[in-house]
C-alpha atoms as a PDB file:
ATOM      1  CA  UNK A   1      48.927  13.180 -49.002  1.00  0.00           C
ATOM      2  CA  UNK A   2      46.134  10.091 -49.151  1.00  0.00           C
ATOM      3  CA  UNK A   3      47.111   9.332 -52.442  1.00  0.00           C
ATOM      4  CA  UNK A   4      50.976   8.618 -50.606  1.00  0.00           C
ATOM      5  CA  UNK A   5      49.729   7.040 -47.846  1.00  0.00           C
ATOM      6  CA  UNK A   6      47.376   4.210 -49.798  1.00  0.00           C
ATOM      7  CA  UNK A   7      50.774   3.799 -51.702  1.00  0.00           C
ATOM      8  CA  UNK A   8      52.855   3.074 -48.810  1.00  0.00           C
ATOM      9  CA  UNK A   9      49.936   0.751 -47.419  1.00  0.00           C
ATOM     10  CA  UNK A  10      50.413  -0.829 -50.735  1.00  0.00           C
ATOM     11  CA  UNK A  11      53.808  -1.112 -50.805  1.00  0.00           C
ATOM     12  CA  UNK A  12      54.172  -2.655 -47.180  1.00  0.00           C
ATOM     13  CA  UNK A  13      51.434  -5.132 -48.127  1.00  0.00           C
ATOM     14  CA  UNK A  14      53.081  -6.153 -51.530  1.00  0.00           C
ATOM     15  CA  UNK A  15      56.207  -5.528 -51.514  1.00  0.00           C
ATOM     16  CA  UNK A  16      57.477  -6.276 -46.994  1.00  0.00           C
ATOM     17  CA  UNK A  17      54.517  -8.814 -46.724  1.00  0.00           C
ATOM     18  CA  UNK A  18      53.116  -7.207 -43.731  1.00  0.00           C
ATOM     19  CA  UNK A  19      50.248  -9.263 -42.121  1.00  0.00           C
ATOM     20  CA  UNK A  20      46.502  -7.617 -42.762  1.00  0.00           C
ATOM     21  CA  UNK A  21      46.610  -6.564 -39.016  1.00  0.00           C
ATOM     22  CA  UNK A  22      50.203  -5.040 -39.035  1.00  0.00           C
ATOM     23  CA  UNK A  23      48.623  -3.052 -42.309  1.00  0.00           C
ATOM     24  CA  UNK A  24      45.394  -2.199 -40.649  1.00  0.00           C
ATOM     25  CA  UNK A  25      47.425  -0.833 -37.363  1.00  0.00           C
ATOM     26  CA  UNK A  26      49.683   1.740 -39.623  1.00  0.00           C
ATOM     27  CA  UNK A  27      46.429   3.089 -41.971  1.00  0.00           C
ATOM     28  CA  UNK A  28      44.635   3.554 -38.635  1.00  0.00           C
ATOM     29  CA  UNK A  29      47.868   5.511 -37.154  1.00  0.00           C
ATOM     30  CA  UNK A  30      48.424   7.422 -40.680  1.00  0.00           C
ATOM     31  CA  UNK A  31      44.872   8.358 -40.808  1.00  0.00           C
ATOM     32  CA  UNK A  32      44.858   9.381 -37.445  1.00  0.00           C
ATOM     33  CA  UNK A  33      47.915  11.753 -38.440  1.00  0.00           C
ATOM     34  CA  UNK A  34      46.170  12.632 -41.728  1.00  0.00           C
ATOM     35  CA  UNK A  35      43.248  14.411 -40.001  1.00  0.00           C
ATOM     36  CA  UNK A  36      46.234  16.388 -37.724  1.00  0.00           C
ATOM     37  CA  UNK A  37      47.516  17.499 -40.015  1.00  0.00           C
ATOM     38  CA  UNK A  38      44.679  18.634 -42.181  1.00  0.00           C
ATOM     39  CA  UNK A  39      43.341  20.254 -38.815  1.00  0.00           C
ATOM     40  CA  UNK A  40      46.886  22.099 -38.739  1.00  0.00           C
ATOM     41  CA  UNK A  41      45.652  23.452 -42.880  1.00  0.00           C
ATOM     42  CA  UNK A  42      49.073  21.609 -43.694  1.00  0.00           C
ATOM     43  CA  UNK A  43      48.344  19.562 -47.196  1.00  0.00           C
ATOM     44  CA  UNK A  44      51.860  18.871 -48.400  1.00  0.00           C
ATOM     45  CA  UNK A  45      54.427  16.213 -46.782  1.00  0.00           C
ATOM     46  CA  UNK A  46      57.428  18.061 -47.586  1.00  0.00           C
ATOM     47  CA  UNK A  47      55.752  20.600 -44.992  1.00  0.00           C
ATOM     48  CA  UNK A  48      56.036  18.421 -42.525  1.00  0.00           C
ATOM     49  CA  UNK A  49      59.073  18.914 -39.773  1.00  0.00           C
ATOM     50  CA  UNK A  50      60.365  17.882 -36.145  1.00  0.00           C
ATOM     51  CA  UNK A  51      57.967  20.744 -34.708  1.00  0.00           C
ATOM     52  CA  UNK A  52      54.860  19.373 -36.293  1.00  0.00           C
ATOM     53  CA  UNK A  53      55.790  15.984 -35.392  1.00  0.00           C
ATOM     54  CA  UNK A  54      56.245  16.918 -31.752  1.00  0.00           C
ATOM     55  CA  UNK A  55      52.494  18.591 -31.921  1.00  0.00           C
ATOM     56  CA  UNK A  56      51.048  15.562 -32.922  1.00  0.00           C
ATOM     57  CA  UNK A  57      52.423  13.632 -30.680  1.00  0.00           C
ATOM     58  CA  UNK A  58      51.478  16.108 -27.765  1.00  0.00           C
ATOM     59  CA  UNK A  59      48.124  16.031 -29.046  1.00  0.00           C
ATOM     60  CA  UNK A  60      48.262  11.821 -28.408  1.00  0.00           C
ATOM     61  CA  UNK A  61      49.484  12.488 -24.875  1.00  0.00           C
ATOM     62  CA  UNK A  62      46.463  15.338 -24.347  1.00  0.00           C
ATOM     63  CA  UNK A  63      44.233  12.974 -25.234  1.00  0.00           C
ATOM     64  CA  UNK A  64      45.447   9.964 -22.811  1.00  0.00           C
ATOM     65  CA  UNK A  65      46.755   7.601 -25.150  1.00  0.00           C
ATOM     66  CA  UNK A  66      49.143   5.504 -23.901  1.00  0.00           C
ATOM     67  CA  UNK A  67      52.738   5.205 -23.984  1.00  0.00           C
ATOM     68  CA  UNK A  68      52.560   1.844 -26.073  1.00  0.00           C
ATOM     69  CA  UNK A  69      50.040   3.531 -28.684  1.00  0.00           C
ATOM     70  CA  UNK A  70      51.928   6.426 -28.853  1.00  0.00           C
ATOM     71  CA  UNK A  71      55.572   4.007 -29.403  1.00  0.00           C
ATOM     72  CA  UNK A  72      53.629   2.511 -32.293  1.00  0.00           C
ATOM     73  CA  UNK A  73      52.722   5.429 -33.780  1.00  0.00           C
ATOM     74  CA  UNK A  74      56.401   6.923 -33.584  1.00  0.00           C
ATOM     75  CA  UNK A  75      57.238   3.251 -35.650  1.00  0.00           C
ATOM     76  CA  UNK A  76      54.312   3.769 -37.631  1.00  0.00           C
ATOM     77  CA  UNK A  77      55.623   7.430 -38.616  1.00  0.00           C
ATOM     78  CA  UNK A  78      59.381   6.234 -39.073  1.00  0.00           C
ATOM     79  CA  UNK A  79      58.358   3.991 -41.415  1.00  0.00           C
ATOM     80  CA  UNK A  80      56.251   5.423 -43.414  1.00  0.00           C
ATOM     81  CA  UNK A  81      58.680   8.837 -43.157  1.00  0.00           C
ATOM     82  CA  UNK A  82      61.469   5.966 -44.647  1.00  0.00           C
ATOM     83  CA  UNK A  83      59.494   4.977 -47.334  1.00  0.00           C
ATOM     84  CA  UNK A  84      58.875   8.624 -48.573  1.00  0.00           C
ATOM     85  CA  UNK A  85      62.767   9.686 -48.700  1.00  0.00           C
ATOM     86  CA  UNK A  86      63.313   6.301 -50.445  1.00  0.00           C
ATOM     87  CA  UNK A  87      60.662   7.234 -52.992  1.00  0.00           C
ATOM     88  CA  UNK A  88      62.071  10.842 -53.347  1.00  0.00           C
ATOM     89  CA  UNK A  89      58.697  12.430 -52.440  1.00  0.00           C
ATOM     90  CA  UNK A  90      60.588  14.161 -49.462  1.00  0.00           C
ATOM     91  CA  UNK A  91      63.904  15.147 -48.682  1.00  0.00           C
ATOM     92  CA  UNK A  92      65.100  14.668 -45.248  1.00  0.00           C
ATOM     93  CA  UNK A  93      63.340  12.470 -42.673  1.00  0.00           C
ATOM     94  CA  UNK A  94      61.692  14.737 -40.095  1.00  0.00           C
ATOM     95  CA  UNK A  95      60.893  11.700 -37.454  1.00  0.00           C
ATOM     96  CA  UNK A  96      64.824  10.759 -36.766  1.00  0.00           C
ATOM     97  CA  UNK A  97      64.799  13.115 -34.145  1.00  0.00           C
ATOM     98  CA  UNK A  98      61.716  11.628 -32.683  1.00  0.00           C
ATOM     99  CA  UNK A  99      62.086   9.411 -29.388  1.00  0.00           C
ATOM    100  CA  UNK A 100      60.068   7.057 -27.992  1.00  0.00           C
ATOM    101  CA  UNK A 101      58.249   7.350 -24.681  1.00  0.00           C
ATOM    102  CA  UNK A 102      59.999   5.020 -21.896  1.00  0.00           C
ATOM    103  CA  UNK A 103      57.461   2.154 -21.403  1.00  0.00           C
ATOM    104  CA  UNK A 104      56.360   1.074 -17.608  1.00  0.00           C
ATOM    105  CA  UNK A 105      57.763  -2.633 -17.645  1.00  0.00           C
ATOM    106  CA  UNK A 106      55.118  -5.174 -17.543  1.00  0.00           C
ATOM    107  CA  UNK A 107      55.170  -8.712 -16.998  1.00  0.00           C
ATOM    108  CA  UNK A 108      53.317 -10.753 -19.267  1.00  0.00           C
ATOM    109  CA  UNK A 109      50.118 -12.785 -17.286  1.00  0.00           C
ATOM    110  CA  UNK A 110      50.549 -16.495 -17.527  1.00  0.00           C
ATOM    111  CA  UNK A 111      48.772 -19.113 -15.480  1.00  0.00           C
ATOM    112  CA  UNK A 112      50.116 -21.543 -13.589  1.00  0.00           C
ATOM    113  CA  UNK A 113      50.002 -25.441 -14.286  1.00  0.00           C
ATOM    114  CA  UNK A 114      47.542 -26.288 -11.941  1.00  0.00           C
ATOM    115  CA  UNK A 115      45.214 -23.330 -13.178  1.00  0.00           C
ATOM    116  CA  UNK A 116      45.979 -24.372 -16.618  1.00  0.00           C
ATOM    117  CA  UNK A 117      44.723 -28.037 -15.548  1.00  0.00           C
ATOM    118  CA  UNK A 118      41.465 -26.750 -14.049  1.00  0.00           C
ATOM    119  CA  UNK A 119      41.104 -25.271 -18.178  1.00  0.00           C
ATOM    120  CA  UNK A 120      41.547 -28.225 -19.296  1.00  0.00           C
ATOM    121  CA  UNK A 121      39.104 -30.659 -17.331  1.00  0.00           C
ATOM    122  CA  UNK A 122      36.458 -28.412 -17.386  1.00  0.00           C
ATOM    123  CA  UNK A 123      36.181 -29.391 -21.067  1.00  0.00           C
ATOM    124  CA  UNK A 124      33.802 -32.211 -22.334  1.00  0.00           C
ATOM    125  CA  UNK A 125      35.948 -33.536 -24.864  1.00  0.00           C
ATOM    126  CA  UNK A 126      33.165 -36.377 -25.206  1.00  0.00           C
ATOM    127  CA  UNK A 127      31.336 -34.509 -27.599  1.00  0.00           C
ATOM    128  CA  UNK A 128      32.293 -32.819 -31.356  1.00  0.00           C
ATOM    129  CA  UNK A 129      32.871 -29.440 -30.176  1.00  0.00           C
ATOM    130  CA  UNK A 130      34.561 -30.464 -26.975  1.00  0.00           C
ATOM    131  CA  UNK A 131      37.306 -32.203 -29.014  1.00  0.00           C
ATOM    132  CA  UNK A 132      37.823 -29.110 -31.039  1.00  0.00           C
ATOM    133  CA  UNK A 133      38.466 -27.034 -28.168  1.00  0.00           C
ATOM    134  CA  UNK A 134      40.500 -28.943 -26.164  1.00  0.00           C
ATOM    135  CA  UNK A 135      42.342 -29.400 -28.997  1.00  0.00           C
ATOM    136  CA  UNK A 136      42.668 -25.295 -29.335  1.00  0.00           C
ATOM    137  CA  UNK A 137      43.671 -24.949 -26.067  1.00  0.00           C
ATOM    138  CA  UNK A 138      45.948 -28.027 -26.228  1.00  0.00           C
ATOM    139  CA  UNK A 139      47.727 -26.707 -29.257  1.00  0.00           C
ATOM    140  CA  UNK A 140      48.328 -23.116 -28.024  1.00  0.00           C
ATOM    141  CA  UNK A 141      49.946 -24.073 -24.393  1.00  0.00           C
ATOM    142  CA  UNK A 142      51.879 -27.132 -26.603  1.00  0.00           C
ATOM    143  CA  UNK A 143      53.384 -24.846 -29.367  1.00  0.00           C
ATOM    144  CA  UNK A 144      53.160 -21.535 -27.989  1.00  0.00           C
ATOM    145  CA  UNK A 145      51.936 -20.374 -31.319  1.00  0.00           C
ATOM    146  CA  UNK A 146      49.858 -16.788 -31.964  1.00  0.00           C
ATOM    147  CA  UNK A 147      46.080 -17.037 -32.360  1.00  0.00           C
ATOM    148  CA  UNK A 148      46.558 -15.547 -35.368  1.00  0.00           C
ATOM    149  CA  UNK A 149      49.150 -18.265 -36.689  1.00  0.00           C
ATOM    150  CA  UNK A 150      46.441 -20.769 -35.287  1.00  0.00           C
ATOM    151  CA  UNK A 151      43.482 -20.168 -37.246  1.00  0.00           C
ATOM    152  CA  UNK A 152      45.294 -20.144 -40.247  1.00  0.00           C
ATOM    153  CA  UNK A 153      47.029 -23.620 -39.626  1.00  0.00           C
ATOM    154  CA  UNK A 154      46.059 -26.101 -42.326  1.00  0.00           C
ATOM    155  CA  UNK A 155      46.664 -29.905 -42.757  1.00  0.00           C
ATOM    156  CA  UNK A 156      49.224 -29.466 -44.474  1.00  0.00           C
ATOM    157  CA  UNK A 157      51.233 -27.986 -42.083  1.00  0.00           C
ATOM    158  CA  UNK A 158      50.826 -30.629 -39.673  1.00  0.00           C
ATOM    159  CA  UNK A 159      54.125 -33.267 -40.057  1.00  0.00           C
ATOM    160  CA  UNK A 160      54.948 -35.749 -37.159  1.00  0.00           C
ATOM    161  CA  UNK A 161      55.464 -33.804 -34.007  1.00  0.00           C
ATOM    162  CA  UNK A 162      55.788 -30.610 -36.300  1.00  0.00           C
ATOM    163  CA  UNK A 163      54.025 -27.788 -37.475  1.00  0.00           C
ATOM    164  CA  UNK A 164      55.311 -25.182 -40.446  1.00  0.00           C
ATOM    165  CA  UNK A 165      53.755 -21.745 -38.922  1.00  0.00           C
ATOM    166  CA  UNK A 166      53.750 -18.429 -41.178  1.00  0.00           C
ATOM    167  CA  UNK A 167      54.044 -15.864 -38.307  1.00  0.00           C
ATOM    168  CA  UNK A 168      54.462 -11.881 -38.836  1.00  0.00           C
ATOM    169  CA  UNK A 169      55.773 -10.448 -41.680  1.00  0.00           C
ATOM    170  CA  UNK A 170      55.161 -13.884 -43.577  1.00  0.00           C
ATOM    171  CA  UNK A 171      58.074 -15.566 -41.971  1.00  0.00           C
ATOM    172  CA  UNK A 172      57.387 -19.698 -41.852  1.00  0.00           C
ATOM    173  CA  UNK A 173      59.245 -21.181 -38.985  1.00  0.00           C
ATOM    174  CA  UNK A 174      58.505 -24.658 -37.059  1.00  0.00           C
ATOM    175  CA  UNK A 175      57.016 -24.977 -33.823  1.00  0.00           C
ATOM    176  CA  UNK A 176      56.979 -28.727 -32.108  1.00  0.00           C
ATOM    177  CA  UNK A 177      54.004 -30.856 -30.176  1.00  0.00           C
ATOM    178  CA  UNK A 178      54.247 -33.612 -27.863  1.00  0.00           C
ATOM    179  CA  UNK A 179      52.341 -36.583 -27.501  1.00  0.00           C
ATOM    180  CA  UNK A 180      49.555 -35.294 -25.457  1.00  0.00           C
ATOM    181  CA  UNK A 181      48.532 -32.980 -28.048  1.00  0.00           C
ATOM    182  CA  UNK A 182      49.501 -35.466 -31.104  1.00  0.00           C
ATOM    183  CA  UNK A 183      46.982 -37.747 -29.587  1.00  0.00           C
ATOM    184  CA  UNK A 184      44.247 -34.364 -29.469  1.00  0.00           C
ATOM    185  CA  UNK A 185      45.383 -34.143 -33.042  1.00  0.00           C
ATOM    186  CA  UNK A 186      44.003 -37.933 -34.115  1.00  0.00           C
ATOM    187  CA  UNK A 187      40.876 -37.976 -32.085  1.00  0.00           C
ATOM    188  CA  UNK A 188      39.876 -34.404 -33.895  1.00  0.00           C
ATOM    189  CA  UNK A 189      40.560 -35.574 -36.622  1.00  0.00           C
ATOM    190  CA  UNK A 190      39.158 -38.867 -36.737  1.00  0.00           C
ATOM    191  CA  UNK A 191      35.996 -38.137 -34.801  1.00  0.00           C
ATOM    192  CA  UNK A 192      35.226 -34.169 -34.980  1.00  0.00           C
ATOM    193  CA  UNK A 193      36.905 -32.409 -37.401  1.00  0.00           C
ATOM    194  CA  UNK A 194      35.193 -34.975 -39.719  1.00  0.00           C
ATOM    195  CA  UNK A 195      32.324 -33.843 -38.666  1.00  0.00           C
ATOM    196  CA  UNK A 196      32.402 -30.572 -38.766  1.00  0.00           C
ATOM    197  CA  UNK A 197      33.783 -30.259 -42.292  1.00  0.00           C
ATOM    198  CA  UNK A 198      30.821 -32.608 -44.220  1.00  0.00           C
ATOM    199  CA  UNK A 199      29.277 -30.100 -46.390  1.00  0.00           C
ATOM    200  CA  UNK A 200      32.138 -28.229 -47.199  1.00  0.00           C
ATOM    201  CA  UNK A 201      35.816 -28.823 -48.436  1.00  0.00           C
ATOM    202  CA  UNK A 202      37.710 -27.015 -46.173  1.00  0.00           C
ATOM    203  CA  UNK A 203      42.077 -27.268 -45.528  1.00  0.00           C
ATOM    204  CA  UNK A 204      41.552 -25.488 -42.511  1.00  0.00           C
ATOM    205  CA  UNK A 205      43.031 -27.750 -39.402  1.00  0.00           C
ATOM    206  CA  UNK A 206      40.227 -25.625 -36.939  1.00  0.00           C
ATOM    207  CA  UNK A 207      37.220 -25.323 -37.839  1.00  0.00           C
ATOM    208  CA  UNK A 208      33.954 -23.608 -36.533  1.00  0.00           C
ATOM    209  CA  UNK A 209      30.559 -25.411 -35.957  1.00  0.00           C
ATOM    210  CA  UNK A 210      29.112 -24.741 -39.474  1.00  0.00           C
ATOM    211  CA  UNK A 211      32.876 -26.218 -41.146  1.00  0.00           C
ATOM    212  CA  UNK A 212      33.926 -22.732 -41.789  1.00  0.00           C
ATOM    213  CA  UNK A 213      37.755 -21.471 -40.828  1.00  0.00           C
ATOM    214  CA  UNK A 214      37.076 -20.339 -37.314  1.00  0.00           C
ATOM    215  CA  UNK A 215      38.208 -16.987 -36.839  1.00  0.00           C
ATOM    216  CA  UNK A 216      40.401 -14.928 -33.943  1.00  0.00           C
ATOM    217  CA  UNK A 217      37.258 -13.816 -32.365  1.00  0.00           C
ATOM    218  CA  UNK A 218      35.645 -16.866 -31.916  1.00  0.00           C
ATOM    219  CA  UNK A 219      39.143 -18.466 -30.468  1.00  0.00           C
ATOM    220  CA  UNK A 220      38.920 -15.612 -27.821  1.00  0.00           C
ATOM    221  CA  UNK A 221      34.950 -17.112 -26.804  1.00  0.00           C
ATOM    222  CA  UNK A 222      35.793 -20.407 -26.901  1.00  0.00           C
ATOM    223  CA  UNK A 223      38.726 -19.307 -23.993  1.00  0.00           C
ATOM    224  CA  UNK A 224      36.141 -17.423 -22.450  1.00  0.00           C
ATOM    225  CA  UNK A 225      33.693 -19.711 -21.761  1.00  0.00           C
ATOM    226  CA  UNK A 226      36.460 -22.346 -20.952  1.00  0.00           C
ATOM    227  CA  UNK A 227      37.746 -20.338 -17.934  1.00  0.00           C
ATOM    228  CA  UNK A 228      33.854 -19.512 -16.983  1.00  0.00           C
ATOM    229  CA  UNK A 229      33.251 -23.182 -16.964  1.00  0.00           C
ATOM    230  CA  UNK A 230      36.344 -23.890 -14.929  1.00  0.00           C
ATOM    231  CA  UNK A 231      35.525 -21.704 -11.814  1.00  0.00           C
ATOM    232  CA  UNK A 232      38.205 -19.684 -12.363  1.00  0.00           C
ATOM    233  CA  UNK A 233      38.108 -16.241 -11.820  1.00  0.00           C
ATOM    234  CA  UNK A 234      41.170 -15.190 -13.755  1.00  0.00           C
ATOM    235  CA  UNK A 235      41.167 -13.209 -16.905  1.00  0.00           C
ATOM    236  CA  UNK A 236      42.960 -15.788 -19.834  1.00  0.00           C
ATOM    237  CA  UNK A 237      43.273 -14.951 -23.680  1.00  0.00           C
ATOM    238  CA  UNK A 238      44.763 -16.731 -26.408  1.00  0.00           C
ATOM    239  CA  UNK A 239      47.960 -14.448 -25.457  1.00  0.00           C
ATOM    240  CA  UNK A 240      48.058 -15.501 -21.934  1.00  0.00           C
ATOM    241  CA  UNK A 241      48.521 -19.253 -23.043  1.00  0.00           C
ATOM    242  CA  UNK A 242      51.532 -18.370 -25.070  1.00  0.00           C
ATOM    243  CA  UNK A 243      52.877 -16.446 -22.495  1.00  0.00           C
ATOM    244  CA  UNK A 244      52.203 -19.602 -20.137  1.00  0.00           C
ATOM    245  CA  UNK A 245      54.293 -21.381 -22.637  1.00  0.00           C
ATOM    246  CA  UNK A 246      56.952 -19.608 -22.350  1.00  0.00           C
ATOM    247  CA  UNK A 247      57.081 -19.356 -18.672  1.00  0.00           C
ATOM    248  CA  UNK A 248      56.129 -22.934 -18.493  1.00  0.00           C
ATOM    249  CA  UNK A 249      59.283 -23.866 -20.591  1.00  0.00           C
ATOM    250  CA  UNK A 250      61.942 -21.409 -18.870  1.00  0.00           C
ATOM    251  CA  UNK A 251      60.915 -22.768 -15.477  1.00  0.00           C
ATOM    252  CA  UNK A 252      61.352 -26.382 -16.658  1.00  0.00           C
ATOM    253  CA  UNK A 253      65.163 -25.024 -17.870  1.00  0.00           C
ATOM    254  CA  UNK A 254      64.475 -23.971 -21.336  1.00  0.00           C
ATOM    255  CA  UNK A 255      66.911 -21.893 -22.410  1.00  0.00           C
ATOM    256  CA  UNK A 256      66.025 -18.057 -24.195  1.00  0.00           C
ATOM    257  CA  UNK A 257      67.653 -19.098 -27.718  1.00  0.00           C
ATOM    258  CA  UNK A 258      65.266 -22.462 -27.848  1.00  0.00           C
ATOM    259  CA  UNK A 259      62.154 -20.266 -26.440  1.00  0.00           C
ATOM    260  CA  UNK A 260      62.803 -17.625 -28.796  1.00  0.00           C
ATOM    261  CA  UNK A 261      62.983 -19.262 -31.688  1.00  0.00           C
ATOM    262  CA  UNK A 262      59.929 -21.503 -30.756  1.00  0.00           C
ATOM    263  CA  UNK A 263      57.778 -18.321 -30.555  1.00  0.00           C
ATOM    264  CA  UNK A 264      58.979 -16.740 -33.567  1.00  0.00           C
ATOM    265  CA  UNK A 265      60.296 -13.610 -31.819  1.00  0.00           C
ATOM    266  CA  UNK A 266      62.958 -11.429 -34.022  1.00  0.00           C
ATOM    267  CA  UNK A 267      64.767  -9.893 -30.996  1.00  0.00           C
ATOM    268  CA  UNK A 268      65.425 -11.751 -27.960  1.00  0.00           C
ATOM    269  CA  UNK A 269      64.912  -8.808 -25.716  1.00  0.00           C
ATOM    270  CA  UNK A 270      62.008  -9.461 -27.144  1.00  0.00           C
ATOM    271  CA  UNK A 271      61.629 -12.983 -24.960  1.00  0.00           C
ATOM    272  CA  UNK A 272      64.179 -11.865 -22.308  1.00  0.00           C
ATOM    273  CA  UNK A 273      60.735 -10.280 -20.278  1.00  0.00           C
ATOM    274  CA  UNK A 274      59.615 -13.920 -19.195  1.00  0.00           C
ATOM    275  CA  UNK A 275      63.076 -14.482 -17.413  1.00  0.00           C
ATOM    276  CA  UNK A 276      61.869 -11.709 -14.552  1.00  0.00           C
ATOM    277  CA  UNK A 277      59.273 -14.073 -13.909  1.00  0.00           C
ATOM    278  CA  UNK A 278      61.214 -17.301 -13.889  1.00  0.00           C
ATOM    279  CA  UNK A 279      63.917 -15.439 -11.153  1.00  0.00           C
ATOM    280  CA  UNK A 280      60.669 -14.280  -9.375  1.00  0.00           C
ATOM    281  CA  UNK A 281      60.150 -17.733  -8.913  1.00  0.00           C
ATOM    282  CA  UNK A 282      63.586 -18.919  -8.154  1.00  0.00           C
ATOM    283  CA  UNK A 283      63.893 -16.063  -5.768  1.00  0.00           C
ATOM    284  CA  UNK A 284      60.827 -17.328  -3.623  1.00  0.00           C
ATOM    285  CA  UNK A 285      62.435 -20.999  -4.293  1.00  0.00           C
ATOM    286  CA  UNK A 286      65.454 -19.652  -2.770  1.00  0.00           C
ATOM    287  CA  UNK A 287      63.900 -17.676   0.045  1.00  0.00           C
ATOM    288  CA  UNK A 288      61.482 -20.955   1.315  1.00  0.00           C
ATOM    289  CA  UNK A 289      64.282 -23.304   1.262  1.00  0.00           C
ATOM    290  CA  UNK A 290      67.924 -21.915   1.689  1.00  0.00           C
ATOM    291  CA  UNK A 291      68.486 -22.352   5.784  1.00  0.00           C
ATOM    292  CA  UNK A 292      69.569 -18.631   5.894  1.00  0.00           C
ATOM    293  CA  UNK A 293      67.013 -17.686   3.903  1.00  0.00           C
ATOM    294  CA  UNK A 294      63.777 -18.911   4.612  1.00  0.00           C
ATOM    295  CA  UNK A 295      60.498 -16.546   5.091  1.00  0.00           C
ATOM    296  CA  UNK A 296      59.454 -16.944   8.408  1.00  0.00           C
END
């Protein structure tokens, strides 16, 4: 049973170009199911049925694990389930019969443009490192791009007012800046990025204080101590601007094609969560300024 699942790791990696953490997320939810079933003395696949499937996934409820976990496992298991009947190492698929837990709808956090503001002028972009992270911050409300699509931009990339992303599953598509960030862009470039990169050769368009590519983690710090600096006592991650983004852009009269395709999403269900907010907002327009309507 390892010896399949390192094979299907392998074949998702070489053969679907699933990112490293997409690939890390299904051989932490096959091992997980690996050691179930081991505990169950079950040590072939083709033992494996609806029943057993349903006892695993009990066994993720027992142990509180939420209903978005336990959806990606069920994904995690289709797949890989898939995989096996295409490789003829099974014969029937055991997981079709599997549903997903109904998720509790959440709206995405986003900040609003005058808290987004207070983010940005608490940042000495005087100095090296203060052009760098404006210019972090600058480009992830601007383009709406993934912090993982953002430490792996490189110069290349960049084209006049454009910027080739690879997003999940390898897919390239093009995400556009203005000229406040364009302008971030050139002084970076000119008078820190310069800087940072003098003892090594590095494509990397973001770079950390010793000219290395700066990685996810230290994007998340740099946000942290951003919003610590700004007085704000709101909770903000790399996902929160891109969900700003897209609120920012729907409220302004975007419409859900454009914002879709800006963030790279497959499905626009997918982006259609960022229109509750936007009638939120329209409904409280509606209510504090219709005659008939207002809140008293």
């Amino acid at each position: 049973m390892k010896n399949n699942i390192e094979e299907f790791l392998d074949y998702i990696q070489n053969n679907k170009g699933y990112s490293k953490e997409t690939i890390k997320s299904y051989e932490l939810d096959l091992d997980a199911f690996y050691n179930f079933l081991k505990s169950e003395n079950i040590n072939n696949l083709k033992s494996v049925n609806y029943n057993i499937l349903r006892n695993y996934l009990i066994s993720l409820y027992d142990k509180n694990y939420s209903k978005k976990t336990i959806s990606r496992n069920i994904s995690t298991l289709r797949t890989f389930f898939k995989y096996l009947v295409s490789e003829e190492i099974i014969n029937t698929n055991p997981s079709t019969l599997i549903s997903n837990p109904k998720l509790d709808k959440r709206l995405p956090n986003y900040v609003t443009y005058e808290e987004l503001q207070k983010l940005f002028d608490s940042i000495d972009d005087s100095t090296v490192l203060g052009k760098r992270d404006i210019l972090i911050l600058e480009l992830l409300y601007s383009t709406g791009i993934r912090v993982s699509e953002l430490v792996n931009l490189k110069l290349s990339d960049i084209n006049h007012g454009e910027i080739r992303v690879k997003g999940k599953g390898n897919k390239e598509r093009t995400v556009l800046y203005g000229k406040v960030c364009s302008k971030r862009l050139i002084d970076y470039a000119k008078n820190s990025r310069s800087e940072l990169c003098k003892k090594i050769d590095n494509q990397y368009l973001i770079l950390n204080k010793n000219g290395n590519k700066m990685s996810t983690r230290g994007i998340e710090l740099i946000l942290e101590n951003i919003v610590r600096k700004s007085g704000l006592k709101i909770h903000v991650t790399p996902h929160t601007i891109r969900h700003t983004f897209a609120t920012h852009m729907l409220n302004e009269g975007a419409d859900l094609k454009s914002v879709q395709e800006l963030l790279g999403h497959e499905n626009l269900s997918t982006t259609q969560v960022y229109t509750h907010i936007s009638n939120e907002r329209l409904r409280n327009v509606y209510l504090n300024t219709h005659p008939r309507s207002k809140i008293k």
